[in-house]
PDB file of N, CA and C in Angstrom:
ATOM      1  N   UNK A   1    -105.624  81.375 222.510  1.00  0.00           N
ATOM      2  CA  UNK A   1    -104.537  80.480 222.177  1.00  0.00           C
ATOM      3  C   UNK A   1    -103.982  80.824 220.801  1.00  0.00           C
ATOM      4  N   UNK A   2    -102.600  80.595 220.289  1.00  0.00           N
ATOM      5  CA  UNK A   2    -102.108  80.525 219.416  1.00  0.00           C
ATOM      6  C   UNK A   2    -102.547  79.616 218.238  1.00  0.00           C
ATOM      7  N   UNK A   3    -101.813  80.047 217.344  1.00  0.00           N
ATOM      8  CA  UNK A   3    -102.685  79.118 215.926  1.00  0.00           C
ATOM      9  C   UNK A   3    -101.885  77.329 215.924  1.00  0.00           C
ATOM     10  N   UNK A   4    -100.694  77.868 217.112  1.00  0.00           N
ATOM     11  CA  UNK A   4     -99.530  76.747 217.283  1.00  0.00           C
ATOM     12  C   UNK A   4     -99.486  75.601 218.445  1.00  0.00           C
ATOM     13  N   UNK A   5    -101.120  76.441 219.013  1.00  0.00           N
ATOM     14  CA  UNK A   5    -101.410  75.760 220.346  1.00  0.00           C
ATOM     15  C   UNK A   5    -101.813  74.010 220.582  1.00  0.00           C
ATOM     16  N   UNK A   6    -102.543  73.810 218.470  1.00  0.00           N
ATOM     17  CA  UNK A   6    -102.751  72.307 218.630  1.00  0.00           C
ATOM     18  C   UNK A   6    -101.299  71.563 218.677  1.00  0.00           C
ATOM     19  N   UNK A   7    -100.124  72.408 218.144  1.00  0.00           N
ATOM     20  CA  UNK A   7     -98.971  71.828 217.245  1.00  0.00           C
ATOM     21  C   UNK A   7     -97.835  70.574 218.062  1.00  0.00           C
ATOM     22  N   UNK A   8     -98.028  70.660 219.518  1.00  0.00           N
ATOM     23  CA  UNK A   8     -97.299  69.909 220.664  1.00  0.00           C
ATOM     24  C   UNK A   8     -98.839  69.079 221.796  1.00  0.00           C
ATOM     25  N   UNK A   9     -98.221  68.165 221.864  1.00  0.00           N
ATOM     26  CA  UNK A   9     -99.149  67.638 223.271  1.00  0.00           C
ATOM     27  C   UNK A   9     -98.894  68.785 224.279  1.00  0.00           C
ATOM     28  N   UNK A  10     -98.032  69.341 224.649  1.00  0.00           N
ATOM     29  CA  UNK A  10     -97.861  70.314 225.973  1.00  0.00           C
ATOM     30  C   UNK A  10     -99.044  71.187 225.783  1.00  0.00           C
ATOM     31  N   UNK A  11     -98.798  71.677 224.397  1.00  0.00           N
ATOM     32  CA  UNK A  11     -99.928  73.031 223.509  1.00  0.00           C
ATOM     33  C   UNK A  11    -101.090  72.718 224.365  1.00  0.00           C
ATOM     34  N   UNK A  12    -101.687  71.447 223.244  1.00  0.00           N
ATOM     35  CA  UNK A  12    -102.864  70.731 223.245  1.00  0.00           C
ATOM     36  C   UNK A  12    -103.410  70.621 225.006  1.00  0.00           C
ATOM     37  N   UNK A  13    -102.562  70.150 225.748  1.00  0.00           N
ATOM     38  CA  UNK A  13    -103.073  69.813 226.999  1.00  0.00           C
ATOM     39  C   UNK A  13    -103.386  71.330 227.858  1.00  0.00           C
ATOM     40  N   UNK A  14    -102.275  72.107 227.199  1.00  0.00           N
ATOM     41  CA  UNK A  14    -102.661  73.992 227.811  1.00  0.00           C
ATOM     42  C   UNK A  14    -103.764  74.085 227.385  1.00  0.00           C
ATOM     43  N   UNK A  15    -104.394  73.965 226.117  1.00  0.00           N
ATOM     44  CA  UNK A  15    -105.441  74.475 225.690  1.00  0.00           C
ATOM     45  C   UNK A  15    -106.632  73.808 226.219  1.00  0.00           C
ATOM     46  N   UNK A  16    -106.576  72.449 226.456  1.00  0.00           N
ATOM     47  CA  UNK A  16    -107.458  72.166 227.567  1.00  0.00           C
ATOM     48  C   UNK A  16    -107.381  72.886 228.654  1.00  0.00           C
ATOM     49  N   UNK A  17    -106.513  72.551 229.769  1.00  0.00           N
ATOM     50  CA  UNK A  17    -106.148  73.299 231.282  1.00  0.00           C
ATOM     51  C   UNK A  17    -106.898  75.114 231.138  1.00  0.00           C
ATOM     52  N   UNK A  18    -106.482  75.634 230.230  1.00  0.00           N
ATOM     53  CA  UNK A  18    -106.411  77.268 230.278  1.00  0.00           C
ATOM     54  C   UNK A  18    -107.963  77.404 229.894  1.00  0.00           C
ATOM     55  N   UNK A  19    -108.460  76.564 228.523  1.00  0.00           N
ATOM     56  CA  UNK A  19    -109.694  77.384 227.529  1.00  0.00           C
ATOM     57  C   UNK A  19    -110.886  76.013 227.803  1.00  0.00           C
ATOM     58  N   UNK A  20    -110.625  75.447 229.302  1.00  0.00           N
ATOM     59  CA  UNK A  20    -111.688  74.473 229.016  1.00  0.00           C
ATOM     60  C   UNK A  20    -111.694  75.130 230.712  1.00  0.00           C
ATOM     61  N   UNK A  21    -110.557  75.150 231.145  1.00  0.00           N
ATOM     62  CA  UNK A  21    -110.586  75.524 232.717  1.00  0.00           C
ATOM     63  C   UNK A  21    -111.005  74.520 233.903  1.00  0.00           C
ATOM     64  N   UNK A  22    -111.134  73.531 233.250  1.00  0.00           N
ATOM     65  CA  UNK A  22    -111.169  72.427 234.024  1.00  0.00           C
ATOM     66  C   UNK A  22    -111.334  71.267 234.869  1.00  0.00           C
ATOM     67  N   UNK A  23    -109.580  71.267 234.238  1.00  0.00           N
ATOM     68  CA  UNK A  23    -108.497  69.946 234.996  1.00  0.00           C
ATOM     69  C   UNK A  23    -107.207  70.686 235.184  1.00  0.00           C
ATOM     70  N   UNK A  24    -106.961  70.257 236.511  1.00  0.00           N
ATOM     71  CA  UNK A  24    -105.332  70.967 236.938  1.00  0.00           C
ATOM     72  C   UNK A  24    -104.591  69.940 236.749  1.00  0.00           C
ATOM     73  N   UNK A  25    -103.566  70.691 237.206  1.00  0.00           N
ATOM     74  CA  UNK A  25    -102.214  69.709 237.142  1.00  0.00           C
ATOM     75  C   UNK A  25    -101.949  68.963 235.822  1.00  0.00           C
ATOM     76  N   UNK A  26    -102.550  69.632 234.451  1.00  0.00           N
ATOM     77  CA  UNK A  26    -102.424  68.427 233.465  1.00  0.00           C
ATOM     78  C   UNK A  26    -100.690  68.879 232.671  1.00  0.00           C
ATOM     79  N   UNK A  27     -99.995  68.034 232.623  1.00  0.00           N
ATOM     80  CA  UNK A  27     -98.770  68.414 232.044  1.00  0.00           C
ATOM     81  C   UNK A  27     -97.958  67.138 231.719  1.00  0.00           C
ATOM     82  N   UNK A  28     -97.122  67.011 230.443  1.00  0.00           N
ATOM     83  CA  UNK A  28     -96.534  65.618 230.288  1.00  0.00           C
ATOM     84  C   UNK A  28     -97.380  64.824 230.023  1.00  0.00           C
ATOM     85  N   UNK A  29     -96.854  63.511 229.064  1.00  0.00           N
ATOM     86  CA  UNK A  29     -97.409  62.734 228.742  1.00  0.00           C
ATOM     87  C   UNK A  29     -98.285  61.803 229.775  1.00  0.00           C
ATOM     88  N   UNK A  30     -98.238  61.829 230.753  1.00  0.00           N
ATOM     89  CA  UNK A  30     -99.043  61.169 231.894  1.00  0.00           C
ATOM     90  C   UNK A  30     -99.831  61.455 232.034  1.00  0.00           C
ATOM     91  N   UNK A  31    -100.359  62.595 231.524  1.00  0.00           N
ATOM     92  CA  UNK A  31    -101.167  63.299 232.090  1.00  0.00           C
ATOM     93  C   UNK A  31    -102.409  63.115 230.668  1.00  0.00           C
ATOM     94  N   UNK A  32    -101.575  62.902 229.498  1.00  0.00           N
ATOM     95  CA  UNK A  32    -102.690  62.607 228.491  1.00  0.00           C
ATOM     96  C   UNK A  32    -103.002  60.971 228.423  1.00  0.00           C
ATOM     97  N   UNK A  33    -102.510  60.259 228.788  1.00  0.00           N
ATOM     98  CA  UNK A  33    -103.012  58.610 229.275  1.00  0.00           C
ATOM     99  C   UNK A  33    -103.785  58.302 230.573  1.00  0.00           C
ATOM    100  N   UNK A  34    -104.410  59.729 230.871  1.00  0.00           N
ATOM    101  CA  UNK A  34    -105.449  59.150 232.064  1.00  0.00           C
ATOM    102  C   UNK A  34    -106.686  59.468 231.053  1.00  0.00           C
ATOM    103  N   UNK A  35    -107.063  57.832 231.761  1.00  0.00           N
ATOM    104  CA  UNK A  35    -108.644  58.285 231.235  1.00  0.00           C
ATOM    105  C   UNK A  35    -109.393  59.077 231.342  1.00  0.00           C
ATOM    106  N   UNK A  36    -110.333  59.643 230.277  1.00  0.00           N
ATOM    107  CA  UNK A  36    -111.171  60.553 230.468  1.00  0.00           C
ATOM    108  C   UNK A  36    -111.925  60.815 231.648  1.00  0.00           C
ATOM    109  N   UNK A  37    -112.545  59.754 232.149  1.00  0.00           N
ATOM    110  CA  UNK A  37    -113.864  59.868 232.990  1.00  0.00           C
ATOM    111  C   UNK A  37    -112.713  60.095 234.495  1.00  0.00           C
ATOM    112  N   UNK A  38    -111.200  59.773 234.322  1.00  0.00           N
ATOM    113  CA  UNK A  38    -111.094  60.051 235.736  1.00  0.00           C
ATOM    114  C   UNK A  38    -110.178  61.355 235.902  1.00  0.00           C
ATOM    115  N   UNK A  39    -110.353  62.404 235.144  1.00  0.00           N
ATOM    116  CA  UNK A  39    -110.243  63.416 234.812  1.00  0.00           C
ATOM    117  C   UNK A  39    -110.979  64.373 235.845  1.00  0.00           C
ATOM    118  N   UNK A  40    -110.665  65.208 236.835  1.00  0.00           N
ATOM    119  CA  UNK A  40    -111.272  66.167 237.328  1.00  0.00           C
ATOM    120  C   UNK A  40    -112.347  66.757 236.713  1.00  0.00           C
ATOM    121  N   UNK A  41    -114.004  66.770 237.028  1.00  0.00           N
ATOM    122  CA  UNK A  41    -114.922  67.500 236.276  1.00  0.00           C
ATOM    123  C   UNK A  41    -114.674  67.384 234.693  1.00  0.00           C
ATOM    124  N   UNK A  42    -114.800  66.188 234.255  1.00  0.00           N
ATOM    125  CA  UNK A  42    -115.275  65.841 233.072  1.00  0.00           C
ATOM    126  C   UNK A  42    -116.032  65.077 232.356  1.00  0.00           C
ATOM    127  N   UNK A  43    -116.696  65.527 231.884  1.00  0.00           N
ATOM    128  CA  UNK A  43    -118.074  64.924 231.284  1.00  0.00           C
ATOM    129  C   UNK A  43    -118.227  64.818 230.178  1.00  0.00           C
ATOM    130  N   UNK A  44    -119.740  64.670 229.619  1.00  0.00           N
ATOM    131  CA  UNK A  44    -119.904  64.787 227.934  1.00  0.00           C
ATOM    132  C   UNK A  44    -119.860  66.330 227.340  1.00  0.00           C
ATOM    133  N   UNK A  45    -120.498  67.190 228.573  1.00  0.00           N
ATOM    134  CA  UNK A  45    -120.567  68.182 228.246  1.00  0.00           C
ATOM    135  C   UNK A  45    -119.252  68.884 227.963  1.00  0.00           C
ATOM    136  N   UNK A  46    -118.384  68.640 228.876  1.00  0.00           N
ATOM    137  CA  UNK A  46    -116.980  69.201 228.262  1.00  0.00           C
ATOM    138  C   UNK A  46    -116.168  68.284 226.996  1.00  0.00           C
ATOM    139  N   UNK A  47    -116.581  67.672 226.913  1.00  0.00           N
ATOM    140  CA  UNK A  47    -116.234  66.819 225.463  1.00  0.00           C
ATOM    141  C   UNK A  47    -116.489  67.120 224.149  1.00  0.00           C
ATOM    142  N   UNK A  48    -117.757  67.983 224.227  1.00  0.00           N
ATOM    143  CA  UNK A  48    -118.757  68.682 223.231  1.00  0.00           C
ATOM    144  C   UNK A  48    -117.650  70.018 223.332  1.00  0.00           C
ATOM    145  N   UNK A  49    -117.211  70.562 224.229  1.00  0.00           N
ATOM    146  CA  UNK A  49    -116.794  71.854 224.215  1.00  0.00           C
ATOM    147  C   UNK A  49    -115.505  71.580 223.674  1.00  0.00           C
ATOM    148  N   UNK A  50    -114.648  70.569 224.393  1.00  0.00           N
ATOM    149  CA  UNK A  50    -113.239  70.641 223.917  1.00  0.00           C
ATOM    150  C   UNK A  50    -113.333  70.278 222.154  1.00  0.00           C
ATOM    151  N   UNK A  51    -114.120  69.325 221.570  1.00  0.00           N
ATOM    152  CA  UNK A  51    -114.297  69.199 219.813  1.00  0.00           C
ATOM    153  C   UNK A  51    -114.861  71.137 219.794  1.00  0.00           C
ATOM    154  N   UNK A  52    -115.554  71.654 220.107  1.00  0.00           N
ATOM    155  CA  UNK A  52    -115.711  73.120 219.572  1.00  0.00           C
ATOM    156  C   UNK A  52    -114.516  73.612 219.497  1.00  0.00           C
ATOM    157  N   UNK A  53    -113.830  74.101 220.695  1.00  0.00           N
ATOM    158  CA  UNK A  53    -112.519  74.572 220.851  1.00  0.00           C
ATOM    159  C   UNK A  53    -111.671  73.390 219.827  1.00  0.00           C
ATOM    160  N   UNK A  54    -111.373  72.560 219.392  1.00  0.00           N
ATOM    161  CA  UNK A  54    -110.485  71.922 218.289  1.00  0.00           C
ATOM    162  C   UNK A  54    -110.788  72.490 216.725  1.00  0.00           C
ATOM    163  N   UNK A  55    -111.850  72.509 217.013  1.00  0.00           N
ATOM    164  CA  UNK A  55    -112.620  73.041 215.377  1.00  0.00           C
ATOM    165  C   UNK A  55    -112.225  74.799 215.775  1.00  0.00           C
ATOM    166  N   UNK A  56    -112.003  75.671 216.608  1.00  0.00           N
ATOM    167  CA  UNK A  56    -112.019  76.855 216.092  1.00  0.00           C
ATOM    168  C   UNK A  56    -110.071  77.143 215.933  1.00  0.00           C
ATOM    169  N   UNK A  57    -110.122  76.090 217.021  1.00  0.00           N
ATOM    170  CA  UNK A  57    -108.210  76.513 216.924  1.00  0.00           C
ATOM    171  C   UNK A  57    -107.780  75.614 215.947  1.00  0.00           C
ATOM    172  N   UNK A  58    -107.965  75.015 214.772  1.00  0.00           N
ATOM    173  CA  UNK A  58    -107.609  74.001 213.818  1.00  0.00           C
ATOM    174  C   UNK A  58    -108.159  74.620 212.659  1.00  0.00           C
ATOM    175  N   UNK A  59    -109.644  75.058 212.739  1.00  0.00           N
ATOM    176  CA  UNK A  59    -110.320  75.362 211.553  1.00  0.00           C
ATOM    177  C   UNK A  59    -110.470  74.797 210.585  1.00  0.00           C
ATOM    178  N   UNK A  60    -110.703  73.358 211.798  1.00  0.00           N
ATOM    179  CA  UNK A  60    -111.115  72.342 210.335  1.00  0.00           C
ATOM    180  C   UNK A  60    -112.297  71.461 211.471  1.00  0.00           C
ATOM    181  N   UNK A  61    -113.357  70.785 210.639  1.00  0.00           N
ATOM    182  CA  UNK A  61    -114.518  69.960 211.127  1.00  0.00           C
ATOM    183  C   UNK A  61    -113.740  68.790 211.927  1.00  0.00           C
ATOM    184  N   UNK A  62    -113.902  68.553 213.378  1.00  0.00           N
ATOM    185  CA  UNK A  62    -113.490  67.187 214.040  1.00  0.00           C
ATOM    186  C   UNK A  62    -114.320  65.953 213.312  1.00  0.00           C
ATOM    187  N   UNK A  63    -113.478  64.967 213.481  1.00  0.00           N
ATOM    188  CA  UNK A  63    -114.516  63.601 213.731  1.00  0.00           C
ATOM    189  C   UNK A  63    -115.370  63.258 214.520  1.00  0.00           C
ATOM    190  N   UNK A  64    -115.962  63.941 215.034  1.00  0.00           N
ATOM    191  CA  UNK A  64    -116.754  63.850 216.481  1.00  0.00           C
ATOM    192  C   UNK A  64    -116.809  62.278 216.713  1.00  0.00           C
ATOM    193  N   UNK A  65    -117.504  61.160 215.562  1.00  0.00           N
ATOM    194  CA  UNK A  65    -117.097  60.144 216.301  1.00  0.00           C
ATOM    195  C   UNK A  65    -116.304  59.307 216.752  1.00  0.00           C
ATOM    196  N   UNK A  66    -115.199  59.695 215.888  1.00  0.00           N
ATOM    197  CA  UNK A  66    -113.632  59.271 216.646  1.00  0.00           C
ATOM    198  C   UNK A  66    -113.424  59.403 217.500  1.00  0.00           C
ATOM    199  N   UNK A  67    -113.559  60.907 218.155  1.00  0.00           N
ATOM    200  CA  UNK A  67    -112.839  61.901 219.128  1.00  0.00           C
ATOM    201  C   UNK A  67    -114.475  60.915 220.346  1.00  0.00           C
ATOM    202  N   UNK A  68    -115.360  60.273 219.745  1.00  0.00           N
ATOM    203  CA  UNK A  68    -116.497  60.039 220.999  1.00  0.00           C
ATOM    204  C   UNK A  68    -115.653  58.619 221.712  1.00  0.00           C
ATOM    205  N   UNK A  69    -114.922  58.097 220.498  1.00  0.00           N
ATOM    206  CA  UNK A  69    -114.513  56.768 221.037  1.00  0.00           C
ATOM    207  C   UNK A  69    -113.064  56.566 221.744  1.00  0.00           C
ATOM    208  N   UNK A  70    -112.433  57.727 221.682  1.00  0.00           N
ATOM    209  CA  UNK A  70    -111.288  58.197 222.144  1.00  0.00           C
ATOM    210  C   UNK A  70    -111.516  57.894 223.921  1.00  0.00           C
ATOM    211  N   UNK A  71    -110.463  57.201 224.362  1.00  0.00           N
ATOM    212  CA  UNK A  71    -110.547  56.936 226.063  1.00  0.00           C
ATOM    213  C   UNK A  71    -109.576  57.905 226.873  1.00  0.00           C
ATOM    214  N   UNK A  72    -108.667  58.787 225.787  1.00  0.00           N
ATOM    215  CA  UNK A  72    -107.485  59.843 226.881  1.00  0.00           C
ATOM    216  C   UNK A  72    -107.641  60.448 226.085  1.00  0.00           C
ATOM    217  N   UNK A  73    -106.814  61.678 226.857  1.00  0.00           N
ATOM    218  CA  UNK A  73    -106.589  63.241 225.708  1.00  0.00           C
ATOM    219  C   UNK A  73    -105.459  62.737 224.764  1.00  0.00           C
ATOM    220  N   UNK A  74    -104.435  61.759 225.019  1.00  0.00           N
ATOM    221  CA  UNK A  74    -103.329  61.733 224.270  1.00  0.00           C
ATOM    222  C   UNK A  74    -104.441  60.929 222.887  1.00  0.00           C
ATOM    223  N   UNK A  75    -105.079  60.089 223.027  1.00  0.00           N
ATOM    224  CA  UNK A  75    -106.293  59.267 221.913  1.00  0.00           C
ATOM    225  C   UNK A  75    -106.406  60.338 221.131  1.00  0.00           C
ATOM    226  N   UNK A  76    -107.210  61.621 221.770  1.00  0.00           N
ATOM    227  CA  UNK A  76    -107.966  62.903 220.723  1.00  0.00           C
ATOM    228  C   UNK A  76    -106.802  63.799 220.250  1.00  0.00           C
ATOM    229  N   UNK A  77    -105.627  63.940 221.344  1.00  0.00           N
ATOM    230  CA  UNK A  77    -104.556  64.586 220.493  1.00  0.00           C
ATOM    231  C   UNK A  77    -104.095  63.822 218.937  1.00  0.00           C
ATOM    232  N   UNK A  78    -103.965  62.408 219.531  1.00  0.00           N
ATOM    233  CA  UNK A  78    -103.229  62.092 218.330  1.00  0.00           C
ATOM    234  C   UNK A  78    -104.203  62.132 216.742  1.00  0.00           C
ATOM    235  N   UNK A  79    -105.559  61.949 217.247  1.00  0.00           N
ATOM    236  CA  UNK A  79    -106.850  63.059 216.033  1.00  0.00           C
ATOM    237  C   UNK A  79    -106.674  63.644 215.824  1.00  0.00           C
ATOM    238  N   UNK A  80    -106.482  64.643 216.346  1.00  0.00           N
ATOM    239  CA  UNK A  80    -106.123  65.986 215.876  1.00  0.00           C
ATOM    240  C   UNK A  80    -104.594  66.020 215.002  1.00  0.00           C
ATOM    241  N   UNK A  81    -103.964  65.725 215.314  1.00  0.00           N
ATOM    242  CA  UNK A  81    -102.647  65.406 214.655  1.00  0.00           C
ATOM    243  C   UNK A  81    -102.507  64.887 213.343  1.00  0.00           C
ATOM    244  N   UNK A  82    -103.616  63.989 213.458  1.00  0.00           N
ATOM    245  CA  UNK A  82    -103.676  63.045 211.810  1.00  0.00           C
ATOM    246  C   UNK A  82    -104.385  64.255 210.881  1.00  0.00           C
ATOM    247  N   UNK A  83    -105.140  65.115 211.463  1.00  0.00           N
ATOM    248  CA  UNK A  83    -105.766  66.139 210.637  1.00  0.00           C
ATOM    249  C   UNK A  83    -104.950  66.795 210.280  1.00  0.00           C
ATOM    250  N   UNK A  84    -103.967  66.769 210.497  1.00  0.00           N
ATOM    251  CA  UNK A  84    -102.750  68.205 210.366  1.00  0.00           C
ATOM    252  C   UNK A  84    -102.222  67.608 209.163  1.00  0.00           C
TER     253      UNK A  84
END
């Protein structure tokens, strides 16, 4: 991914879809207001992975416990965002 990939929700949700591999169909804001747990194959374990992947494409330390209490991707996007 690009260094520009956190810089848009579209980015952010590619970089899930492509470098987490998945959840399909994720695109548009609808798609970041579904809850986590009803997310195609997602768990804690990919939760742990997507904060890795934020920390290498940001290159900065997540909140891990923010990002734990976060209920959608649009929740952890907008984390990531405040870091910027």
């Amino acid at each position: 991914m690009s260094p520009d990939s956190l810089g848009t929700l579209d980015g952010f949700l590619r970089l899930v879809r492509d470098d987490l591999g998945l959840v399909t169909d994720l695109a548009g804001p609808e798609a970041a207001e579904c809850d986590l747990p009803d997310l195609p194959g997602w768990d804690s374990v990919n939760l742990l992975r997507l904060v890795t992947l934020l920390e290498q494409e940001s290159g900065r330390a997540m909140p891990v416990g923010r990002i734990l209490e976060a209920r959608t991707l649009g929740e952890i996007y907008a984390l990531v965002e405040d870091l910027r």
